[in-house]
Protein backbone atom coordinates (compact mmCIF):
# COMPACT_ATOMS: atom_id res chain seq x y z
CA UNK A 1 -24.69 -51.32 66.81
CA UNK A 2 -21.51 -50.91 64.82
CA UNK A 3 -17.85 -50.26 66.34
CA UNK A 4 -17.73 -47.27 66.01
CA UNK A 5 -20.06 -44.15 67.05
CA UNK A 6 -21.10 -42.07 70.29
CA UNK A 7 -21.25 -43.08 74.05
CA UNK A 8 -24.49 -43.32 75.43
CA UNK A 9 -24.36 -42.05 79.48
CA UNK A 10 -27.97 -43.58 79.13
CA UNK A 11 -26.69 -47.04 78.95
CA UNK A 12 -27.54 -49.83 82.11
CA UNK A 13 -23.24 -49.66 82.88
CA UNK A 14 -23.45 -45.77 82.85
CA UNK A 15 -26.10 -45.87 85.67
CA UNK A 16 -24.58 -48.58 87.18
CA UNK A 17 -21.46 -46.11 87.86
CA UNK A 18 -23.84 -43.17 88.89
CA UNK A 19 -26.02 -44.93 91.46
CA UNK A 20 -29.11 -44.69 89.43
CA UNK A 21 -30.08 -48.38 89.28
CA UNK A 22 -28.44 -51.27 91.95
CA UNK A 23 -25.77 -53.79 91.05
CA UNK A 24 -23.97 -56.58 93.84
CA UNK A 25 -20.50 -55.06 93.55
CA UNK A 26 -17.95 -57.52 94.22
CA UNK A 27 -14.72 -54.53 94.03
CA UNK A 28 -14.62 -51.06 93.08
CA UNK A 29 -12.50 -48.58 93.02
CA UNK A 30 -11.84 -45.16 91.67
CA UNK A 31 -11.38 -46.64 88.34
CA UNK A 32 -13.05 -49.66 87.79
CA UNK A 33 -16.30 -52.09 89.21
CA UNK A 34 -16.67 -55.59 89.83
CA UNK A 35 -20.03 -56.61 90.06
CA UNK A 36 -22.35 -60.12 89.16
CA UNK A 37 -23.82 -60.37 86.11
CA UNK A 38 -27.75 -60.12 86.43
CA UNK A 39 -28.09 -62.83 83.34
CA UNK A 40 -25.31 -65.17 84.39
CA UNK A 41 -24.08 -67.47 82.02
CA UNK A 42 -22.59 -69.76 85.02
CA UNK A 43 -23.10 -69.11 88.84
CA UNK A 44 -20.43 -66.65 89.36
CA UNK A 45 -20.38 -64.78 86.10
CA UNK A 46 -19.22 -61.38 86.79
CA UNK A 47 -18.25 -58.31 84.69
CA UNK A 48 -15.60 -55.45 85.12
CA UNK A 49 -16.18 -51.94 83.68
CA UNK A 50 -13.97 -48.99 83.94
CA UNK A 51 -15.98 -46.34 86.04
CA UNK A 52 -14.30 -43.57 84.11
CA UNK A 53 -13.44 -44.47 80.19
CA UNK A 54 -16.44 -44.01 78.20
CA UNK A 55 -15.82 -46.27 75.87
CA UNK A 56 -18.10 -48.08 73.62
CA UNK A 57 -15.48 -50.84 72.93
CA UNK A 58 -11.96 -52.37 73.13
CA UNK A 59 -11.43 -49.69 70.17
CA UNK A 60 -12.36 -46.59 71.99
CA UNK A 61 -10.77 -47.11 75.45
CA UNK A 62 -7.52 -45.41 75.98
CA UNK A 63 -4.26 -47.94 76.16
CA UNK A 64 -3.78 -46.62 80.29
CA UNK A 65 -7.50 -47.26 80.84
CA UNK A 66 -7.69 -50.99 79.72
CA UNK A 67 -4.12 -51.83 81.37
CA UNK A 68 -6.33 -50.27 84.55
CA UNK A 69 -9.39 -53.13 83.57
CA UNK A 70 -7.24 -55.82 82.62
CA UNK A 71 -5.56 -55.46 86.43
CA UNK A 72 -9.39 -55.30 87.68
CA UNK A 73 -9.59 -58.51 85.61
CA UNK A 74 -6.78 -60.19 86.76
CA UNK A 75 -7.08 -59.23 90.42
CA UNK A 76 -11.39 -60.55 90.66
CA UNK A 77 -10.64 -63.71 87.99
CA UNK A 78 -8.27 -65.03 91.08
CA UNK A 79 -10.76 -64.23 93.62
CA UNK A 80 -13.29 -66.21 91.92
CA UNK A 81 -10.76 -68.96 90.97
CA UNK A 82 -9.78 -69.29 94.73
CA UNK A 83 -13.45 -68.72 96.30
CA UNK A 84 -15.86 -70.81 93.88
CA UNK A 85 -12.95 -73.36 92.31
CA UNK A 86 -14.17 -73.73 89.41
CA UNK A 87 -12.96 -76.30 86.70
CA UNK A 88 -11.80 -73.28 84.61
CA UNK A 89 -12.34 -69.33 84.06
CA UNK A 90 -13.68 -68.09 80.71
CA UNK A 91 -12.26 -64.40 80.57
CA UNK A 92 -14.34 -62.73 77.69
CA UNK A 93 -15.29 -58.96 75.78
CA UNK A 94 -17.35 -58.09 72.94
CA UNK A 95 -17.26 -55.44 70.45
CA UNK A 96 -20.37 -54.57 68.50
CA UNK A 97 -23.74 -56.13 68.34
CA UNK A 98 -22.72 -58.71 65.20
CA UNK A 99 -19.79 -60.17 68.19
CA UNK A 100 -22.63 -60.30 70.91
CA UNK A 101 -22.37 -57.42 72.80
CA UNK A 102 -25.66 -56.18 74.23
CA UNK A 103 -24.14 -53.31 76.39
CA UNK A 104 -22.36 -50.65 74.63
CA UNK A 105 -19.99 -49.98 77.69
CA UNK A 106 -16.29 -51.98 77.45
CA UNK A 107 -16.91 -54.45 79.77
CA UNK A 108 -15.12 -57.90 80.64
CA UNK A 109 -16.84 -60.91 81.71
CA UNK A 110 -15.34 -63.32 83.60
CA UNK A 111 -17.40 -66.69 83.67
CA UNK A 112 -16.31 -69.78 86.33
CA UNK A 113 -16.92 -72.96 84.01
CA UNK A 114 -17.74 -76.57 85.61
CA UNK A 115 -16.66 -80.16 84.24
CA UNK A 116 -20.34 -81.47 82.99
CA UNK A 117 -21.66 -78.10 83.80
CA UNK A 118 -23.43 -76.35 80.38
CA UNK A 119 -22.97 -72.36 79.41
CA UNK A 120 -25.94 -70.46 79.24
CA UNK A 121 -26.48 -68.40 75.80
CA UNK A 122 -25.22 -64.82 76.25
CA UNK A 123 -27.89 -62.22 77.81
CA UNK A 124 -30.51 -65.03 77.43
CA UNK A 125 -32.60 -67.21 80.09
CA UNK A 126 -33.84 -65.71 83.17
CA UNK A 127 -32.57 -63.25 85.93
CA UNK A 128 -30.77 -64.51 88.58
CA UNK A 129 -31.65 -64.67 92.47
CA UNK A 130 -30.75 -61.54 93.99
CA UNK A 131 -29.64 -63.47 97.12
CA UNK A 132 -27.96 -65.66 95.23
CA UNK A 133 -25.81 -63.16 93.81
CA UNK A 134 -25.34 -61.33 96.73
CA UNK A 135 -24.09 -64.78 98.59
CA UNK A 136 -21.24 -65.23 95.94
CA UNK A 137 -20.52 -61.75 95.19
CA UNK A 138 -19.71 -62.14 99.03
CA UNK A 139 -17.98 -65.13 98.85
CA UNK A 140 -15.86 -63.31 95.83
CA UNK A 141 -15.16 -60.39 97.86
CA UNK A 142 -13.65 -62.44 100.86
CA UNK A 143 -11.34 -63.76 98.29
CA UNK A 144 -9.71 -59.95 97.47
């Protein structure tokens, strides 16, 4: 998809927001959601959305609305710094399919990294445990 163009309320993020498929929510808000990322490139790889920008990408949001995701950002990166301790903290967004995004819903991801640890490939290998991502998202959430 290109950079520019219509949102799709059919997109996974959309439901997300409207209850129509699950996600392990690690914050939300009126504004934004926290939650694990399904396909995790790391254990711990999360992603924050704004719950009421529809925006495609960092070109369509609103200047108010991304100050409101970069907070999100900032406010669940430290949780997962001080829960999981991690080596480092890859803080990361995509705009259109060529850059790698798969989702066309502004989202950040925020991706714990480990000394000798590899990164998975982006929206590739397998789904994650459920109750694995349900155990950090709780350990995350502690850390608020």
């Amino acid at each position: 998809m290109s950079l520019t163009g219509t949102y799709d309320e059919a997109n996974i993020f959309a439901k997300i927001i409207r209850g129509e498929i699950p996600a392990v929510k690690i914050y939300e808000d009126a504004e934004v959601l926290a939650f694990m990322d399904v396909f995790p490139q790391s254990p711990g790889h999360c992603l924050v959305i704004s719950k009421t920008a529809k925006a495609r990408n960092l070109f369509d949001i609103a200047p108010q609305d991304l100050t409101t995701v970069m907070l999100a950002v900032h406010k669940v990166a430290g949780a997962v710094n001080d829960s999981l301790k991690p080596d480092g903290v890859v803080i990361t967004q995509f705009n259109g399919a060529p850059a790698g995004q798969t989702v066309f819903h502004l989202h950040v991801h925020i991706i714990p990294r480990y000394e000798g640890v590899g990164l998975k490939g982006h929206g590739h290998g397998q789904m994650a445990d459920m109750d694995d991502l349900k155990a950090t998202a709780s350990k995350i959430a502690a850390a608020l």
